[in-house]
N, C-alpha and C. Protein backbone atom coordinates (compact mmCIF):
# COMPACT_ATOMS: atom_id res chain seq x y z
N UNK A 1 0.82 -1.20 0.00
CA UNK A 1 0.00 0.00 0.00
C UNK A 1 0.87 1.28 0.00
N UNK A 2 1.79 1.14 0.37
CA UNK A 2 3.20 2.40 0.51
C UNK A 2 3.66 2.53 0.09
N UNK A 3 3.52 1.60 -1.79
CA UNK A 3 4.41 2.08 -2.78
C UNK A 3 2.78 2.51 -3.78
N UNK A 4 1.95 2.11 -3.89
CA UNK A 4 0.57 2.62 -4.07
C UNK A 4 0.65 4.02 -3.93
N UNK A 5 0.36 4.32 -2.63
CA UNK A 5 0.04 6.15 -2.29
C UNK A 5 1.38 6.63 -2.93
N UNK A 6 2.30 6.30 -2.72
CA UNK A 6 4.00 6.71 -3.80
C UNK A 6 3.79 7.21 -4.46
N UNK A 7 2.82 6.09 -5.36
CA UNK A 7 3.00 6.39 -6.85
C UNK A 7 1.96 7.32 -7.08
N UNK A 8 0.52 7.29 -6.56
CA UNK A 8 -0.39 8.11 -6.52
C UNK A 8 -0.03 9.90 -6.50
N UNK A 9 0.93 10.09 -5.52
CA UNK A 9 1.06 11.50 -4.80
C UNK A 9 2.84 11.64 -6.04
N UNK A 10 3.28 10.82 -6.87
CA UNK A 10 3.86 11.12 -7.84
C UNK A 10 3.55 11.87 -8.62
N UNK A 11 1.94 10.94 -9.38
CA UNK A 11 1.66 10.79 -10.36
C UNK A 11 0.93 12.58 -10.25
N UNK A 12 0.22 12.45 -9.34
CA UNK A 12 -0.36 13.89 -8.98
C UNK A 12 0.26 15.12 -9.11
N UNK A 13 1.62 15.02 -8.90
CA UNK A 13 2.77 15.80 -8.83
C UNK A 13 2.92 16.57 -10.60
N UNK A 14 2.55 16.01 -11.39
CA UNK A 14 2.46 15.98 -12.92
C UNK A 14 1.40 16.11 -13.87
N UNK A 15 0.51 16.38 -12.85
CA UNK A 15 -1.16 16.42 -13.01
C UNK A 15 -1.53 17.87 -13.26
N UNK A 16 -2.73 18.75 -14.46
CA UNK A 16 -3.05 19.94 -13.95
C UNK A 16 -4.27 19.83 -12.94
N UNK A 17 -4.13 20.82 -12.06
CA UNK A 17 -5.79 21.08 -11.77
C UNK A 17 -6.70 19.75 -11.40
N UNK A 18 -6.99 19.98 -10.27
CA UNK A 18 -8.00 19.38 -9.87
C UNK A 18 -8.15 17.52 -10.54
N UNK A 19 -7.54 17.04 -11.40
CA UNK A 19 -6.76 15.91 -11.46
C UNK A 19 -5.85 15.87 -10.91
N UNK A 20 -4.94 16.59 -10.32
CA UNK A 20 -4.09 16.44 -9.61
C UNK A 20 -4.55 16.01 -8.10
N UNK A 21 -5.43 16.69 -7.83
CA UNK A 21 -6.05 16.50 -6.57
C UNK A 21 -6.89 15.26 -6.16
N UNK A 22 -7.53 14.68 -7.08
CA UNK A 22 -7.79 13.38 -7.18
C UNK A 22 -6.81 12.94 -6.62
N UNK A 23 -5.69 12.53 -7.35
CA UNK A 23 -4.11 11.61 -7.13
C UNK A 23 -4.01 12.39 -5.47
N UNK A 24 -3.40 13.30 -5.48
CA UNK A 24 -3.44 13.36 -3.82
C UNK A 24 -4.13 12.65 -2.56
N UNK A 25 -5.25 13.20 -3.49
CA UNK A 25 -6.16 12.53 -2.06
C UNK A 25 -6.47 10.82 -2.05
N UNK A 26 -5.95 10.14 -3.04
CA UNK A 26 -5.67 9.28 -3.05
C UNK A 26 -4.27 8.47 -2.34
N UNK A 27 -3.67 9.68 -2.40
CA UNK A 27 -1.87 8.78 -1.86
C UNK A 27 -2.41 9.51 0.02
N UNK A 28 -3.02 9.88 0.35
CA UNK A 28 -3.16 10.06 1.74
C UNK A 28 -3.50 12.32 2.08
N UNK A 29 -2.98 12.30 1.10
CA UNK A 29 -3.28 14.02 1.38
C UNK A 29 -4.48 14.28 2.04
N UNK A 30 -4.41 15.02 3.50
CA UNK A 30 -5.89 15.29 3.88
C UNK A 30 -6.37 17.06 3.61
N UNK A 31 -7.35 16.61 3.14
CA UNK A 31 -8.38 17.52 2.26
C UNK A 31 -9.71 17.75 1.85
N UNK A 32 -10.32 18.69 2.25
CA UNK A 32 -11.56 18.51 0.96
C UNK A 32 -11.57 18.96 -0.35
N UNK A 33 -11.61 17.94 -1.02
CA UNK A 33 -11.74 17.63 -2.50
C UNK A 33 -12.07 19.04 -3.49
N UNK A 34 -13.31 19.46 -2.74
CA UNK A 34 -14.24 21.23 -3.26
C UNK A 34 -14.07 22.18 -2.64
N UNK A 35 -13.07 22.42 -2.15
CA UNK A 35 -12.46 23.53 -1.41
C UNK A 35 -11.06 23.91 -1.44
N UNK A 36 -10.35 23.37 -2.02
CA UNK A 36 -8.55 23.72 -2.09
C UNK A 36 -8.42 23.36 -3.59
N UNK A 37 -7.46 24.62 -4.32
CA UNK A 37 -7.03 24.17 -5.43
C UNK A 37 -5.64 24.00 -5.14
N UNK A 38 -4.89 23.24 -5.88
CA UNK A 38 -3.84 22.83 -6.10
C UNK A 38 -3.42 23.11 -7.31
N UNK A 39 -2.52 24.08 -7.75
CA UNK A 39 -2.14 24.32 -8.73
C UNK A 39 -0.77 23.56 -9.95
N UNK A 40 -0.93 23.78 -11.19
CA UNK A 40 0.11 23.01 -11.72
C UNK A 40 1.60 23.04 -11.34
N UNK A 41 2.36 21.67 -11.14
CA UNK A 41 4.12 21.23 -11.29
C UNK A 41 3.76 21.59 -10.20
N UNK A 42 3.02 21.01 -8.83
CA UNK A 42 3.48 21.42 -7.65
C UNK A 42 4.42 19.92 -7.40
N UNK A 43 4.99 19.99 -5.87
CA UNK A 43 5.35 18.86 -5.62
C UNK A 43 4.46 18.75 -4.30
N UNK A 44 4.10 18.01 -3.89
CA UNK A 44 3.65 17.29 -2.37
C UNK A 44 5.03 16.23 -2.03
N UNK A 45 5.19 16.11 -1.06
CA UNK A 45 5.96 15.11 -0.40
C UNK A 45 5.88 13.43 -1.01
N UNK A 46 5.85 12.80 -1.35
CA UNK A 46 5.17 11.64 -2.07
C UNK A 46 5.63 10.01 -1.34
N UNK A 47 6.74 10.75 -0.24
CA UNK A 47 7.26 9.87 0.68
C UNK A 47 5.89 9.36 1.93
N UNK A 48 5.57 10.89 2.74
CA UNK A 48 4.61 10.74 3.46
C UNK A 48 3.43 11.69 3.25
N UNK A 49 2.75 11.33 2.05
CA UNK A 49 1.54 12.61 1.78
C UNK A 49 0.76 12.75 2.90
N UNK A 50 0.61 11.43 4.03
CA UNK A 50 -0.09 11.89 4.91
C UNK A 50 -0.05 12.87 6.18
N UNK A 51 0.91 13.09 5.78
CA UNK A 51 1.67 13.90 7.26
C UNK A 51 1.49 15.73 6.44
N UNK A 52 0.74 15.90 5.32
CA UNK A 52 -0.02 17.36 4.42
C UNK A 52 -1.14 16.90 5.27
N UNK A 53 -1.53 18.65 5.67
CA UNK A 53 -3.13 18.98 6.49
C UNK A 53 -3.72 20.23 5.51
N UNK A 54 -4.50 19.89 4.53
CA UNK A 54 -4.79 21.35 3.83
C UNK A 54 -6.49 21.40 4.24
N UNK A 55 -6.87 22.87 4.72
CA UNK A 55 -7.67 22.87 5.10
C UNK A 55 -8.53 23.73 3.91
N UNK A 56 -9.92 23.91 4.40
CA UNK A 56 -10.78 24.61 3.49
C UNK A 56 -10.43 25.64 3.05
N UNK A 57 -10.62 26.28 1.58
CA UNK A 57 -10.60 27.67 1.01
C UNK A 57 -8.86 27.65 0.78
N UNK A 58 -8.25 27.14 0.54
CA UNK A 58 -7.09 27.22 0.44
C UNK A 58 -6.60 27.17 -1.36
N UNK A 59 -5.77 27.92 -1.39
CA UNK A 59 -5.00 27.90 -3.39
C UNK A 59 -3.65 27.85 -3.08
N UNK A 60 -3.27 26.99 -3.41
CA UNK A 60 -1.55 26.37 -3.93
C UNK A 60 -1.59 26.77 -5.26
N UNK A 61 -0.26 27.62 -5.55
CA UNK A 61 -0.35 28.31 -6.60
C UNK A 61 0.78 27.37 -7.71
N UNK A 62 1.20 27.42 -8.73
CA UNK A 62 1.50 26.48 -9.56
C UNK A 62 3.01 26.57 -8.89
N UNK A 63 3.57 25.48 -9.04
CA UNK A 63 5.12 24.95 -8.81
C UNK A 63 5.60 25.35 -7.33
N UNK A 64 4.19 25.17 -6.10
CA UNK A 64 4.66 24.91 -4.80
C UNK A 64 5.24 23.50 -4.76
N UNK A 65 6.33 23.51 -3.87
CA UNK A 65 7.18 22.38 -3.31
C UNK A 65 6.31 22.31 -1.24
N UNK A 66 5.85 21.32 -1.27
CA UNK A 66 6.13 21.02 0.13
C UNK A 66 6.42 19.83 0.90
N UNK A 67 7.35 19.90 1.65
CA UNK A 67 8.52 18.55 2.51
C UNK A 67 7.93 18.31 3.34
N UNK A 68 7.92 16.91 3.94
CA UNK A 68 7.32 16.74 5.08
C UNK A 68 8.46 15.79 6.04
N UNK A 69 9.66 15.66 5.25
CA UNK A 69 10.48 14.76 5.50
C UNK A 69 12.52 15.03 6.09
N UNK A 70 13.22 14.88 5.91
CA UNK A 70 14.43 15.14 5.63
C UNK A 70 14.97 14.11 6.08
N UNK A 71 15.96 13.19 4.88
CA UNK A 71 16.11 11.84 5.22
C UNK A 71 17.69 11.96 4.30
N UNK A 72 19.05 12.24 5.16
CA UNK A 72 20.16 12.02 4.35
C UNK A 72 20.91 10.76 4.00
N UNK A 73 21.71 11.29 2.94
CA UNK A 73 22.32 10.24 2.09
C UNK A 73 22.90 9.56 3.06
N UNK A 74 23.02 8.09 2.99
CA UNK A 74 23.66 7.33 3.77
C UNK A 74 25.12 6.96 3.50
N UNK A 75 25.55 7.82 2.17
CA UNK A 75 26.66 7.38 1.82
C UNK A 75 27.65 9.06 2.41
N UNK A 76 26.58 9.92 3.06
CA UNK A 76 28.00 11.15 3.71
C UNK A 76 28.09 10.09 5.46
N UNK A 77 29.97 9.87 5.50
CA UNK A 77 30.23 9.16 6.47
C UNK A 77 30.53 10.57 7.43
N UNK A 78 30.63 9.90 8.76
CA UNK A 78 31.18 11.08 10.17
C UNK A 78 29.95 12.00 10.29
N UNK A 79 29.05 12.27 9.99
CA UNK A 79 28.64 13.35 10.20
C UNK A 79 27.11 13.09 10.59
N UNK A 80 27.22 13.52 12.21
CA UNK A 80 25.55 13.33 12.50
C UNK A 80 24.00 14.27 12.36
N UNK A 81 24.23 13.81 10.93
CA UNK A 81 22.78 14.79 10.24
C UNK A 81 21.42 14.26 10.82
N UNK A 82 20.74 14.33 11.54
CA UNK A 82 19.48 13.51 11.71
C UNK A 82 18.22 13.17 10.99
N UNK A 83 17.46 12.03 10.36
CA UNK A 83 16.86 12.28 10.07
C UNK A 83 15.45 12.42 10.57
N UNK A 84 14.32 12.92 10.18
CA UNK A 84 12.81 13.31 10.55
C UNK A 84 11.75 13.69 9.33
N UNK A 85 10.43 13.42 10.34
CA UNK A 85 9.45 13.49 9.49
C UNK A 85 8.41 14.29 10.12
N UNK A 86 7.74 15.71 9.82
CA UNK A 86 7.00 16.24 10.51
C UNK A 86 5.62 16.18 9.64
N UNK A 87 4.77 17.03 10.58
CA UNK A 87 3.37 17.16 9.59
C UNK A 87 3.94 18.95 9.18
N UNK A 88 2.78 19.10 8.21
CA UNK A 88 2.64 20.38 7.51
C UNK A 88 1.26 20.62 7.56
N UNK A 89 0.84 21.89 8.12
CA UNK A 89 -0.47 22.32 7.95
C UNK A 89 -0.78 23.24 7.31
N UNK A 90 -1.96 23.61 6.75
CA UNK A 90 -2.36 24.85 5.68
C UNK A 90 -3.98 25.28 5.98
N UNK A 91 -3.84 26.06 6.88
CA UNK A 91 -5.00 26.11 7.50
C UNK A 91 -5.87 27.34 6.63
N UNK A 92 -7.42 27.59 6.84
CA UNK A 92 -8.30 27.83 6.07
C UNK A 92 -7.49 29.32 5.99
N UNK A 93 -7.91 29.87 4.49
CA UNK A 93 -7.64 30.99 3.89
C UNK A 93 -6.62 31.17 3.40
N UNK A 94 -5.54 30.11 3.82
CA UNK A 94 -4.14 30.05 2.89
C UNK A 94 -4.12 30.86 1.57
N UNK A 95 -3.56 31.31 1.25
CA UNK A 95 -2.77 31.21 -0.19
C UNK A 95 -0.69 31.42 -0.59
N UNK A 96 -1.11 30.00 -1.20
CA UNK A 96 0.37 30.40 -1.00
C UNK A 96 0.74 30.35 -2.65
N UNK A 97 2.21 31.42 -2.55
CA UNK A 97 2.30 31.99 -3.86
C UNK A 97 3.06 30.70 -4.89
N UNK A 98 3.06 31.51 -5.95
CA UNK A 98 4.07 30.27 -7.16
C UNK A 98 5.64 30.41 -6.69
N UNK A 99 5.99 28.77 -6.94
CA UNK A 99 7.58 28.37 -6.57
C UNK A 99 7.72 28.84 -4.93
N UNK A 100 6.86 28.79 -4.25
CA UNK A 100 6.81 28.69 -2.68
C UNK A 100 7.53 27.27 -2.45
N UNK A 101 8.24 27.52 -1.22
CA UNK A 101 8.55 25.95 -0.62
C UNK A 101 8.50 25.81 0.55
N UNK A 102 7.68 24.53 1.23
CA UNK A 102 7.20 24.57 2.84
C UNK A 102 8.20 23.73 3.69
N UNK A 103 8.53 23.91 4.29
CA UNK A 103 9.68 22.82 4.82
C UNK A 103 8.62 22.03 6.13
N UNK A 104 9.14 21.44 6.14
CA UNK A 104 8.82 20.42 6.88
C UNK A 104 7.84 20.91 8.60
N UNK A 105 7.31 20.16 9.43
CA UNK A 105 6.84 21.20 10.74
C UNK A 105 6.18 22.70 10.69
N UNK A 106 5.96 22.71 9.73
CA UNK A 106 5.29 24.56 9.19
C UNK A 106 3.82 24.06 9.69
N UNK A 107 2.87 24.81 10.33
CA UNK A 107 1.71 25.37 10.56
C UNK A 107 1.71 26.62 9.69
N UNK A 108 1.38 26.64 8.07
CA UNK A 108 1.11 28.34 8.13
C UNK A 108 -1.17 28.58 8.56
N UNK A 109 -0.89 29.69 9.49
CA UNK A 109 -1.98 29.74 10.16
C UNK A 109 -2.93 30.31 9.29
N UNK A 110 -4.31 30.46 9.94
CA UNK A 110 -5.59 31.09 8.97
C UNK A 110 -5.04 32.32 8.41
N UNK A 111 -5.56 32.65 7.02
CA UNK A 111 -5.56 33.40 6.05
C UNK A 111 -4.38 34.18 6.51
N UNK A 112 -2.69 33.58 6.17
CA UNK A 112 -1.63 33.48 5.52
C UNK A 112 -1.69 33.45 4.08
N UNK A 113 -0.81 34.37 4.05
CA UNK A 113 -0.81 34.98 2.84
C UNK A 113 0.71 34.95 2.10
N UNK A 114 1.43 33.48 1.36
CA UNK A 114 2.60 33.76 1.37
C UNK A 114 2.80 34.05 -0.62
N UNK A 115 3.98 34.80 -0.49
CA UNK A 115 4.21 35.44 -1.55
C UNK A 115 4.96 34.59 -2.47
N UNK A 116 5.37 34.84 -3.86
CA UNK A 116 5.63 34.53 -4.58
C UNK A 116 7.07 33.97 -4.04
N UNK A 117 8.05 32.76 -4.15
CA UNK A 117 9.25 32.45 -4.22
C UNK A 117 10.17 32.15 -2.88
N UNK A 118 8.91 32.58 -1.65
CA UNK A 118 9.40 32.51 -0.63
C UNK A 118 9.70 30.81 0.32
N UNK A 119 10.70 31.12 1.22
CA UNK A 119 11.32 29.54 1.39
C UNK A 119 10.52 29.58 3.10
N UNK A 120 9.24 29.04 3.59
CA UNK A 120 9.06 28.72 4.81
C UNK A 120 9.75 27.87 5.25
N UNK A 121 10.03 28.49 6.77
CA UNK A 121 10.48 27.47 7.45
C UNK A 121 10.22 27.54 8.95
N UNK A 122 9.42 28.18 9.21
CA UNK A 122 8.36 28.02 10.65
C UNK A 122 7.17 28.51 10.06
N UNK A 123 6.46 28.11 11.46
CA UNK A 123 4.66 28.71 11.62
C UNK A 123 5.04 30.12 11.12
N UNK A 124 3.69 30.38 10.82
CA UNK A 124 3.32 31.65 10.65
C UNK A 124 2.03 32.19 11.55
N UNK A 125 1.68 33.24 12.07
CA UNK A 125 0.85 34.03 12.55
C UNK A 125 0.11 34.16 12.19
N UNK A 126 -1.67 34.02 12.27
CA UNK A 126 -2.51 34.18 11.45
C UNK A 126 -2.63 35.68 10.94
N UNK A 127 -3.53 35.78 9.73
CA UNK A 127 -3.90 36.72 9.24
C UNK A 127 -2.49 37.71 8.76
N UNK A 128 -1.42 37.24 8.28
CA UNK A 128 0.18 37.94 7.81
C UNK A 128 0.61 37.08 6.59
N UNK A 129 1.15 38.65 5.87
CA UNK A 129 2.21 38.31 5.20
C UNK A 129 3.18 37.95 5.00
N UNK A 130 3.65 36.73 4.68
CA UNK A 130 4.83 36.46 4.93
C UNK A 130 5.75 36.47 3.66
N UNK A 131 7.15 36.79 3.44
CA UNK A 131 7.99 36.30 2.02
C UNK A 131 9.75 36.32 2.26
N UNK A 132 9.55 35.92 0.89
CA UNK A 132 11.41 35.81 1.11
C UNK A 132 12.03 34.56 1.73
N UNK A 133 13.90 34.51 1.82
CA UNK A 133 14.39 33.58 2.10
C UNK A 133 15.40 34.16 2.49
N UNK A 134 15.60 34.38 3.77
CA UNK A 134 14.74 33.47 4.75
C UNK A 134 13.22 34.66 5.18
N UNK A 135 12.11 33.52 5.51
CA UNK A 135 11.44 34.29 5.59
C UNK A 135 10.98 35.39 6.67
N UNK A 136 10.22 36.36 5.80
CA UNK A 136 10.02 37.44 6.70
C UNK A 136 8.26 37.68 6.98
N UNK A 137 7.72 38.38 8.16
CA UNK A 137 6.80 38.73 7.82
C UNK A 137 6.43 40.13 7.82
N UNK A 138 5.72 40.17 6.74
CA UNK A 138 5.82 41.48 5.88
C UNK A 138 4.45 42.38 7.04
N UNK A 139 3.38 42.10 7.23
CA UNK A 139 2.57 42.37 7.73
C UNK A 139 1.46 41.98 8.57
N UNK A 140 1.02 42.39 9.02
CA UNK A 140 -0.41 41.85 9.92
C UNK A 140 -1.77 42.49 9.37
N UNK A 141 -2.75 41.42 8.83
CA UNK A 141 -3.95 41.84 8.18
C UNK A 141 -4.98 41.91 9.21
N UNK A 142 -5.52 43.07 9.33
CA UNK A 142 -6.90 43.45 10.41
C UNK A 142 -8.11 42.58 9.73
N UNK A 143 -8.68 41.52 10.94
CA UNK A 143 -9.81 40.76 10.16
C UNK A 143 -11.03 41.48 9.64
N UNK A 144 -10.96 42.83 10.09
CA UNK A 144 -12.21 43.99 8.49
C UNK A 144 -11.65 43.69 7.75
N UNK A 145 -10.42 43.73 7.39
CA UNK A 145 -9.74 43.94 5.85
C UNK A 145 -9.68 42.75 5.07
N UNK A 146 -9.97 41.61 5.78
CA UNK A 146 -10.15 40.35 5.08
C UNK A 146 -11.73 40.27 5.37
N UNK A 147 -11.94 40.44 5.93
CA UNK A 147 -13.78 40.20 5.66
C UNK A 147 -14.33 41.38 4.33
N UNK A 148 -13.66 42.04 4.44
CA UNK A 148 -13.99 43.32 2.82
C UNK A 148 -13.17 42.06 1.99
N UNK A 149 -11.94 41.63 1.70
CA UNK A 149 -11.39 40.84 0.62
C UNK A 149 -12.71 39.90 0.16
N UNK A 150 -12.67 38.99 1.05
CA UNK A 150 -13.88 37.78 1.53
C UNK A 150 -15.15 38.43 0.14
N UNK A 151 -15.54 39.10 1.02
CA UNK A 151 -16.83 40.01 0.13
C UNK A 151 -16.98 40.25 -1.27
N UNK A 152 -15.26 40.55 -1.15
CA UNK A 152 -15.88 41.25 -3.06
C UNK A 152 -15.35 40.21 -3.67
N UNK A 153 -14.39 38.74 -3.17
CA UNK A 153 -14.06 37.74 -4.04
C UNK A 153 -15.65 36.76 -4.24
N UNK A 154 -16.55 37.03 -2.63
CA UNK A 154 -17.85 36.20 -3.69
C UNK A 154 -18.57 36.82 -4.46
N UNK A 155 -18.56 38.32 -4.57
CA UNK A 155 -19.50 38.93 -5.91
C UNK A 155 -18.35 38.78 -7.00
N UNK A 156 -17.40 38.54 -6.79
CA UNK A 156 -16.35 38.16 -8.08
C UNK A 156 -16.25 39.43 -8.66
N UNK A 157 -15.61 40.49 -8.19
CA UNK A 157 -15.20 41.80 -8.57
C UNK A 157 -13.88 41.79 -8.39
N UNK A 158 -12.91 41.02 -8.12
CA UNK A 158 -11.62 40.74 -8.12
C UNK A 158 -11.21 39.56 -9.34
C-alpha cells in the first residue's frame, strides 16, 4: 500500500488542476476535495503525503514544493545529520504563492498569505504576510480587511 500512495502523490505531482487532486487525495493528502485548489508542477511530499493537512478555502499556486520529511544520504560518512518526518499544515484561507517551498513542521496559520518564491520554514501568525528567504513577515492583516477581501471575491469583482 506504501508504494501505491508513492506512486499516486507522484503521479499527482504531474497532473493539472483538480486531477491532480484526485491523485493526492488518493496517496493520503488530507483535504476537501471542493475547497482547495492545487495548482500546476506542484510537488507534495510523495514519501509521506499523509503527514499534508490542507484545510478549506485554500490555493496552492503552480510549482509549490512542500517537505514533510528530511532523510540524508547514507553514503556522507562522520557526520551526525538527523533524520525526521513532521506534519505540515495549511489552515483555512491560505494562499500560497508560485515556486513557494514549505519545509517540513510549518503550521502556516488562517488566512496566511505567502508570496511569490518565498522559502518557509516556521509557523506563521494568522492573518500575515509572509515572504522571502529566509522568511520574513511582511505584515499583519486586520480581520475587516479580510472580511472586505472575503466580500468582493464572492461577488467576483476581483
Amino acid at each position: 500500500m506504501y508504494f501505491l500512495k508513492k506512486f499516486f502523490c507522484l503521479v499527482g505531482n504531474y497532473l493539472p488542476p483538480k486531477i491532480n487532486c484526485f491523485f493526492y487525495k488518493l496517496s493520503g493528502v488530507n483535504f476537501n476535495f471542493s475547497k482547495v485548489w492545487i495548482g500546476n508542477k506542484c510537488y507534495l511530499d510523495n514519501n509521506f503525503p499523509e503527514n499534508i493537512t490542507i484545510r478549506d478555502n485554500v490555493c496552492i499556486s503552480s510549482g509549490v514544493t512542500i517537505f514533510c520529511h528530511f532523510d540524508p544520504s547514507k553514503g556522507i560518512k562522520n557526520h551526525a545529520i538527523n533524520k525526521y518526518k513532521k506534519k505540515v499544515v495549511l489552515e483555512e484561507g491560505v494562499f500560497v504563492g508560485p515556486k513557494s517551498i514549505i519545509m517540513p513542521g510549518v503550521i502556516l496559520r488562517k488566512n496566511t498569505f505567502v508570496r511569490a518564491g518565498s522559502v518557509i520554514t516556521k509557523s506563521t501568525n494568522p492573518n500575515t504576510i509572509v515572504y522571502g528567504n529566509p522568511q520574513r513577515e511582511e505584515i499583519h492583516i486586520s480581520t475587516k480587511l479580510i472580511s472586505k477581501i472575503n466580500k468582493l471575491n464572492e461577488e467576483n469583482l476581483i
